[in-house]
Protein backbone atom coordinates (compact mmCIF):
# COMPACT_ATOMS: atom_id res chain seq x y z
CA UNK A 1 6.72 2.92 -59.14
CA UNK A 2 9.68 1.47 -58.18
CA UNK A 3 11.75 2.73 -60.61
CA UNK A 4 10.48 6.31 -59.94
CA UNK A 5 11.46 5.68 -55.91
CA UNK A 6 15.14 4.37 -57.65
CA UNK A 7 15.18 7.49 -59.86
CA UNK A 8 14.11 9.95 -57.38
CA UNK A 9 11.02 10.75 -59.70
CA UNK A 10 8.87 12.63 -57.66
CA UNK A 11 6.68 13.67 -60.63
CA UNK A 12 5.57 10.55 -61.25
CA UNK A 13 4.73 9.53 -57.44
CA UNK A 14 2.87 12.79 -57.58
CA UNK A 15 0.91 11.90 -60.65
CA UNK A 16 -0.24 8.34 -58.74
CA UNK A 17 -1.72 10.06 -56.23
CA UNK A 18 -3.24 12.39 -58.15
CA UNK A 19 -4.65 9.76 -60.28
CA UNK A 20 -6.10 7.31 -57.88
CA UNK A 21 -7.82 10.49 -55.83
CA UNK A 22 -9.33 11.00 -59.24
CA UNK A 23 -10.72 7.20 -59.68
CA UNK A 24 -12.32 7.37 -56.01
CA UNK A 25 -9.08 6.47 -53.27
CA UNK A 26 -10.22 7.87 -49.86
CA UNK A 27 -6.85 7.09 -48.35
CA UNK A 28 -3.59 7.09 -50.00
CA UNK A 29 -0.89 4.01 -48.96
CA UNK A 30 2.71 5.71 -49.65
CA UNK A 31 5.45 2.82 -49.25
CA UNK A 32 8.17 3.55 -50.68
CA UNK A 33 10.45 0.96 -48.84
CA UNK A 34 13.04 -0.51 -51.22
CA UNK A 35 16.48 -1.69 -49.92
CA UNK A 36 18.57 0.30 -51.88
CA UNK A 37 17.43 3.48 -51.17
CA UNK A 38 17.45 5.75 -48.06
CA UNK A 39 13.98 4.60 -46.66
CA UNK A 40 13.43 7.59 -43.95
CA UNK A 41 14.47 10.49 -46.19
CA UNK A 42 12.25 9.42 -49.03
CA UNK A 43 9.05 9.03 -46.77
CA UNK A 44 9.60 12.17 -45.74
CA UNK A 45 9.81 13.94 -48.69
CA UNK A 46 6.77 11.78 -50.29
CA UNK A 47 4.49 13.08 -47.76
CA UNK A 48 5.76 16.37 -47.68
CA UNK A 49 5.24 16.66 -51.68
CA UNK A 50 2.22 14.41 -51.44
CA UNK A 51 0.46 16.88 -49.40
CA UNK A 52 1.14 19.85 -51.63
CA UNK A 53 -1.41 18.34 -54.42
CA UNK A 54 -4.01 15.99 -52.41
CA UNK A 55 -5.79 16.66 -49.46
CA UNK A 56 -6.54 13.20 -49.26
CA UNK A 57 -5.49 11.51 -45.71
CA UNK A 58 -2.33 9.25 -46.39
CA UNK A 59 -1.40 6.15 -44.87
CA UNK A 60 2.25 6.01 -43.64
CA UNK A 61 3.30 2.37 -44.94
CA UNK A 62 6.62 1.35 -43.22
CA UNK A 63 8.42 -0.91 -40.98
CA UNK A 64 11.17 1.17 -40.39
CA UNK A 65 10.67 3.22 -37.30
CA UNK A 66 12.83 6.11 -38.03
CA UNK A 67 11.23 6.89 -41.50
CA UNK A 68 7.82 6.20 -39.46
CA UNK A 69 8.29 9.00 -36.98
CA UNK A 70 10.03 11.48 -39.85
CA UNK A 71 6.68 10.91 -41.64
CA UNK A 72 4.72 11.79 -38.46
CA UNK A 73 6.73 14.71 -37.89
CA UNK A 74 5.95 16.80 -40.90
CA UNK A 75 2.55 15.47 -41.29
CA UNK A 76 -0.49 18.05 -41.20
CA UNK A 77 -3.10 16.49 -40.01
CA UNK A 78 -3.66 13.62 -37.94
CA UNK A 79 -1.58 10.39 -39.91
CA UNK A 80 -2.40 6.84 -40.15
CA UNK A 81 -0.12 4.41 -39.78
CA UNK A 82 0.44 0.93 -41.02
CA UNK A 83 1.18 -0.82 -38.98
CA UNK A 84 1.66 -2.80 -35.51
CA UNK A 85 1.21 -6.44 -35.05
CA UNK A 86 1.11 -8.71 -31.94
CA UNK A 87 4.75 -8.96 -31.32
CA UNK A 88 5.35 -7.32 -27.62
CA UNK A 89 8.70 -5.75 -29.81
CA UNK A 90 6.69 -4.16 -32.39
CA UNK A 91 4.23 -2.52 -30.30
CA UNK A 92 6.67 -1.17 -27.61
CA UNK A 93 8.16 1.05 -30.69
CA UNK A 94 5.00 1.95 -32.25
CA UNK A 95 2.19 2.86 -29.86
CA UNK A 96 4.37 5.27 -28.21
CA UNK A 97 4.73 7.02 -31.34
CA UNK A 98 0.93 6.53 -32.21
CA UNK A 99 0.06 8.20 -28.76
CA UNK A 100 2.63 11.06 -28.99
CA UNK A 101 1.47 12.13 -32.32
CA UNK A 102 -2.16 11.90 -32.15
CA UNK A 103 -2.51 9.04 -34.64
CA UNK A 104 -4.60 6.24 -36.17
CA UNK A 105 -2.96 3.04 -36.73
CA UNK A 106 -3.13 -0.36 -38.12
CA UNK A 107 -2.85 -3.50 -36.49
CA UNK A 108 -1.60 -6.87 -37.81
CA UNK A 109 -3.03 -9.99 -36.67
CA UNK A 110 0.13 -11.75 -36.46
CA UNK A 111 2.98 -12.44 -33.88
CA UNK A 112 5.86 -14.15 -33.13
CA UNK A 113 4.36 -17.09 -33.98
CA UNK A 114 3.23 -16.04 -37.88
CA UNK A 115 -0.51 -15.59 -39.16
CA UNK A 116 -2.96 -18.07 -37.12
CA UNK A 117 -4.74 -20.41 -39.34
CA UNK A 118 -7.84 -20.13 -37.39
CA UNK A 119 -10.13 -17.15 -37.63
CA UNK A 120 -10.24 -17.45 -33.36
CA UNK A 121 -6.48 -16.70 -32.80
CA UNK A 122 -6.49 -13.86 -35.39
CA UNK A 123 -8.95 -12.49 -32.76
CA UNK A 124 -7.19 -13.15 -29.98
CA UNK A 125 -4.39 -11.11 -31.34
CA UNK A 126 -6.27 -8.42 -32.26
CA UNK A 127 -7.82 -8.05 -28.88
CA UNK A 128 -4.44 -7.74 -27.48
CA UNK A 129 -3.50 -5.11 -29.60
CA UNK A 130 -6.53 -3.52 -28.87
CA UNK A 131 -5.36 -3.67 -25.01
CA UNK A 132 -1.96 -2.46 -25.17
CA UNK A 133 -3.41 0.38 -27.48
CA UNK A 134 -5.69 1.48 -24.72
CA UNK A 135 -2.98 1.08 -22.29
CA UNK A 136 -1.10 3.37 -24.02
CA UNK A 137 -4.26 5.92 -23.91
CA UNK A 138 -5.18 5.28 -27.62
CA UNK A 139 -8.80 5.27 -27.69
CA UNK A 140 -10.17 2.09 -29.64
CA UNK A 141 -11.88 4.39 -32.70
CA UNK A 142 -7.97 5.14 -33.84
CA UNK A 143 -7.20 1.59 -33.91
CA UNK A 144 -8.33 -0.36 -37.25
CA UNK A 145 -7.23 -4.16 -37.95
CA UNK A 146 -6.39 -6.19 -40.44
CA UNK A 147 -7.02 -9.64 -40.42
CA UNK A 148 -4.32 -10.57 -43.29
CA UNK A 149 -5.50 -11.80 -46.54
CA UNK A 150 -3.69 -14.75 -47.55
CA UNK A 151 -3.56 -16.54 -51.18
CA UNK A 152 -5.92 -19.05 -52.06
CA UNK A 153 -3.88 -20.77 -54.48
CA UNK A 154 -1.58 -21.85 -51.48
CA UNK A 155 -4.11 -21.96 -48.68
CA UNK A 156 -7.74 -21.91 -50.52
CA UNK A 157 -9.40 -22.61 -46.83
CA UNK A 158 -7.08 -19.46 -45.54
CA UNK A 159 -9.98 -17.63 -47.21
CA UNK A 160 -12.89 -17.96 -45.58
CA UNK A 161 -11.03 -18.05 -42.06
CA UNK A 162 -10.02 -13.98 -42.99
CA UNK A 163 -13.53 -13.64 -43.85
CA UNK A 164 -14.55 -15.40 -40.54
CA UNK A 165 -11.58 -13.00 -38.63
CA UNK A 166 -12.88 -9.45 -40.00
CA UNK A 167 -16.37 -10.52 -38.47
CA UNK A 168 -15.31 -11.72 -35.21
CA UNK A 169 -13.59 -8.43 -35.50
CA UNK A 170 -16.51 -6.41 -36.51
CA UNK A 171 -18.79 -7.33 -34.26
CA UNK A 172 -16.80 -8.56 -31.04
CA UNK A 173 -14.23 -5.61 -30.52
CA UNK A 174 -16.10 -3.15 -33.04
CA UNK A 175 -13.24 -2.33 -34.43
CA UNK A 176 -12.51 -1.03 -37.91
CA UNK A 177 -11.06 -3.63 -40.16
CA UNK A 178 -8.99 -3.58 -43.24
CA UNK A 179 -7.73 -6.29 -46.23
CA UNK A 180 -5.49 -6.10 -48.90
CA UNK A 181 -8.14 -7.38 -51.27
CA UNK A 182 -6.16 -8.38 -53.97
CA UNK A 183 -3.73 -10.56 -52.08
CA UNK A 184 -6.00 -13.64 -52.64
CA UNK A 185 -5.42 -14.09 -56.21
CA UNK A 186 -1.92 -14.66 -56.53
CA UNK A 187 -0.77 -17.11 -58.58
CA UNK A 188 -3.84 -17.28 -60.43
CA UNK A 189 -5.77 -16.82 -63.82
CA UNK A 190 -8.43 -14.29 -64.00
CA UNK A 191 -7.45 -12.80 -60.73
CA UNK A 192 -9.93 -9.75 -61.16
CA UNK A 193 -12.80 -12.04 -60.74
CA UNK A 194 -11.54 -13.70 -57.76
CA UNK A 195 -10.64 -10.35 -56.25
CA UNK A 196 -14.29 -8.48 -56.93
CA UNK A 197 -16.10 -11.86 -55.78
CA UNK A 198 -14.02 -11.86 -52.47
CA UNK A 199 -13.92 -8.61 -51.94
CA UNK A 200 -18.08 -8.38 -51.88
CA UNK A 201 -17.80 -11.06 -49.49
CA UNK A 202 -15.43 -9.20 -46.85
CA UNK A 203 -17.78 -6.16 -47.25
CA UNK A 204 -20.93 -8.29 -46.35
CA UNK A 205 -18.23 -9.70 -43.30
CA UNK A 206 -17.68 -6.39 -42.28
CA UNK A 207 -14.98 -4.99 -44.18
CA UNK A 208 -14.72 -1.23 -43.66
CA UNK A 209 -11.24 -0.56 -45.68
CA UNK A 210 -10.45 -2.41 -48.15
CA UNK A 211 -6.67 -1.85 -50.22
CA UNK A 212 -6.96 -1.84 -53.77
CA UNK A 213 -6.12 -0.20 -56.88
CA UNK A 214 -8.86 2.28 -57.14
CA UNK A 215 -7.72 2.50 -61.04
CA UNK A 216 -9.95 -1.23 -61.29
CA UNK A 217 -13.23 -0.18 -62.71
CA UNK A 218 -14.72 -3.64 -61.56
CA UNK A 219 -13.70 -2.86 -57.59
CA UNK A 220 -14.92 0.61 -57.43
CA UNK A 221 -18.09 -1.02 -58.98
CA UNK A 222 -18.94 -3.24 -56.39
CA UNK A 223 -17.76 -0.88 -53.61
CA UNK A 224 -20.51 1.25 -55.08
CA UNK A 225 -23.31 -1.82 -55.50
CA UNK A 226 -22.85 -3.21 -52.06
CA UNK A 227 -23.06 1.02 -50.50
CA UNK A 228 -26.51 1.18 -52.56
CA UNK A 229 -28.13 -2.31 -51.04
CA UNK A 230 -26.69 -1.83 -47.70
CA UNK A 231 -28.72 1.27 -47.83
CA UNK A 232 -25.48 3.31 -47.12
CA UNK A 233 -25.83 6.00 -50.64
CA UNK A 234 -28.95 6.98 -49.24
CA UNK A 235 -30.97 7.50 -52.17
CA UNK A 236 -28.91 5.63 -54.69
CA UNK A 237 -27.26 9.45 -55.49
CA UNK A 238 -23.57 7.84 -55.69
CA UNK A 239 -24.66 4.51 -57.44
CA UNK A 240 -26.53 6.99 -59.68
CA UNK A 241 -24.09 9.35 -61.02
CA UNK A 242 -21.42 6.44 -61.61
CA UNK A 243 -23.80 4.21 -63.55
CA UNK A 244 -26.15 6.38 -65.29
CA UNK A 245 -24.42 7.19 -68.55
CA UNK A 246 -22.93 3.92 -68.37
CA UNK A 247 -23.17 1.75 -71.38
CA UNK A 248 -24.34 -1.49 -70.29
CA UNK A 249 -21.13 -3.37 -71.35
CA UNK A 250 -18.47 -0.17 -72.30
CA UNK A 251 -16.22 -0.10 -69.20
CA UNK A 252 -15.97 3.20 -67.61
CA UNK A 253 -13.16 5.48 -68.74
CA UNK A 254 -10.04 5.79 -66.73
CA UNK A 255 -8.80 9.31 -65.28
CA UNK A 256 -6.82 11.36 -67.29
CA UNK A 257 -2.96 10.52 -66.59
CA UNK A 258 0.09 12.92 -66.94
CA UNK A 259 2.85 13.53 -69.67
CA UNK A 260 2.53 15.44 -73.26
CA UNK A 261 -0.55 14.71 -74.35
CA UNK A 262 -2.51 15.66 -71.10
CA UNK A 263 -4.42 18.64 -70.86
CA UNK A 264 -2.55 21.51 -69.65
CA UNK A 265 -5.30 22.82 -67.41
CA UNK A 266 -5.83 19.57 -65.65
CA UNK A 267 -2.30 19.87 -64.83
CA UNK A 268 -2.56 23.24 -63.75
CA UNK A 269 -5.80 22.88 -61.13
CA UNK A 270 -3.75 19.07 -59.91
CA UNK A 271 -0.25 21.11 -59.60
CA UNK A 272 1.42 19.00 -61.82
CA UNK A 273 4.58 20.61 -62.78
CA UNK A 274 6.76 18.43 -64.87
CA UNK A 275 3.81 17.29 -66.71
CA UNK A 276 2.68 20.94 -67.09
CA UNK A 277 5.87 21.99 -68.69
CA UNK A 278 6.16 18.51 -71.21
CA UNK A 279 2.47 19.49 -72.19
CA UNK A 280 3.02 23.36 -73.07
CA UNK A 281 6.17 22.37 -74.98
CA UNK A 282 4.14 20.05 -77.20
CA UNK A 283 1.63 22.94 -77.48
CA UNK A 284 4.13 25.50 -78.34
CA UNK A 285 5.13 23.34 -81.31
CA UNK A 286 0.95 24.31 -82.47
CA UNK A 287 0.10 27.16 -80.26
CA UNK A 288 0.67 30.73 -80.47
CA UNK A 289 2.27 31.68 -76.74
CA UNK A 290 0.27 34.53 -75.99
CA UNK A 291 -3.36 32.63 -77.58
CA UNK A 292 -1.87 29.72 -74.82
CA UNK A 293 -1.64 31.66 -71.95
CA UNK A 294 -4.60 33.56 -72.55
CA UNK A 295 -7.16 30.78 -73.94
CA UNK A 296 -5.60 27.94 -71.47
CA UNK A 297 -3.21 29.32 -68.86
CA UNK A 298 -5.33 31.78 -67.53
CA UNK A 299 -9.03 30.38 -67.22
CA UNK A 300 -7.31 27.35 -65.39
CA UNK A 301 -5.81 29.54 -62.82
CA UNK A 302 -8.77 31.88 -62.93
CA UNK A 303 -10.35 27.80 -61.56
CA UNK A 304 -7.44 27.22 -59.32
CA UNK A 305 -8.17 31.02 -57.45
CA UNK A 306 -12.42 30.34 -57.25
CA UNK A 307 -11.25 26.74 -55.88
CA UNK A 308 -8.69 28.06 -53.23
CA UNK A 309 -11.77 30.84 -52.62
CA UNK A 310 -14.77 28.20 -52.01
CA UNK A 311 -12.06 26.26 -49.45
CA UNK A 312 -11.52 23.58 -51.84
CA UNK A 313 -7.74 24.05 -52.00
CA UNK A 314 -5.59 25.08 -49.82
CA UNK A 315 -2.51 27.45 -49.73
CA UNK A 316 0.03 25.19 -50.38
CA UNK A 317 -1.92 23.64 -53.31
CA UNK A 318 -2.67 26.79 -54.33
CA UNK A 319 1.35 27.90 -54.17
């Protein structure tokens, strides 16, 4: 990914998105933040692009201010944003933003003084945020927190204190709360394990959002055991369609990704151009043109038009 951001390969970012939407992401992070490359210009043009292939909500992922509100700008819909923290700083340049374009944002337990060790002082700065948010007019539903997930192999009783955080959070301020899962297993052997096992612990804390890589079979797994005996798939109709022509130990298959060996009409209905044109060259090589565009080409668009029909996609997805 960061190689596509260096080589302005927009196809690829595309294809990301496309493929985690596929796996089960409800909300796509875009970062793109690297220090050689103009931050602000390429967040715009991410979510511009972004939008033109997932109507997923997106999470604007940036600590630059400038490529923050450029995001906000063009962004249909109302945007998320990650993030704020506790330093006074920080939230005098964000919140106004947050309030003048109608959005949702993150907030960082941490401040001036770092990430509190104890579980209380995460709290404390998240009820501050909280107040300054509602100062600003934000109503508390548009603010979420995250209560910073820190690695056990450096701080192995950092762990429980999150865990300890996201329900203080939960049930004190009932606020939404959000982890980057997969930050406890740094530095570590079998990290997958670790991550699922702490990650059904935050959701039995009160995790509402976890980050991860929705490409992890294992995650979206437990996401989808601990919805079914929290009694949140009301009858076990998610749980059921995942699992039931599961093999008991033959892992579930990955989405279909991009490039010349992908099917043509998948890129067609995801609006995946590169990868649309690599695959019909390879099929050109096999393929009579006019048997391709009538056997292939034009049943997927025939999908694409009863899609944009039934509301499913939308005119610039459609375009």
């Amino acid at each position: 990914f960061k190689q596509a951001l260096r080589d302005h390969d927009m196809d690829y970012i595309l294809k990301e998105a496309v493929t985690q939407q596929d796996a089960g992401a409800h909300i796509l992070d875009v970062n793109v933040g690297l220090p050689e490359i103009d931050e602000p210009s390429m967040m715009e043009e991410a979510i511009r692009e972004l939008q033109t292939v997932t109507d997923l909500p997106l999470q604007i992922d940036t600590s630059d201010f400038t490529a923050m509100e450029r995001a906000m700008r063009i962004y249909n819909g109302k945007p998320l944003i990650n993030s704020v923290n506790g330093k006074d700083e920080v939230m005098d340049a964000v919140f106004p933003l947050v309030k003048k374009y109608g959005a949702c944002v993150v907030g960082l337990t941490l401040d001036e003084t770092g990430i509190p060790r104890r579980a209380e002082d995460r709290l404390k700065i998240a009820r501050r945020i909280l107040a300054e948010a509602l100062r600003y007019g934000i109503p508390k539903e548009r603010v979420f927190i995250d209560c910073l997930v820190l690695t056990a192999s450096a701080e192995q009783e950092a762990a429980y204190e999150t865990l300890d955080a996201v329900r203080m959070v939960h049930e004190e301020l009932g606020l939404k709360t959000v982890l980057g899962v997969s930050n406890i297993s740094f530095g570590l052997p079998q990290r997958g394990a670790l991550n699922q096992t702490f990650l059904a612990l935050a959701l039995a804390n009160g995790l509402d959002l976890p980050i991860l890589n929705p490409n992890v079979s294992a995650m979206m797994d437990t996401i989808f055991c601990y919805h079914q005996l929290k009694n949140l798939d009301i009858g076990s109709r998610a749980y059921i369609e995942r699992f039931a022509n599961r093999t008991e130990n033959k892992p579930a298959p990955l989405p279909k990704r991009g490039g010349e060996t992908e099917d043509i009409a998948y890129c067609i209905l995801k609006g995946l151009k590169e990868p649309a044109a690599q695959c019909a060259e390879a099929l050109l090589a096999k393929t009579e043109p006019l048997a391709l565009v009538q056997e292939t080409l034009i049943p997927a668009l025939d999908e694409v038009g009863q899609q944009y029909e039934k509301g499913v996609l939308f005119l610039p997805q459609l375009l």
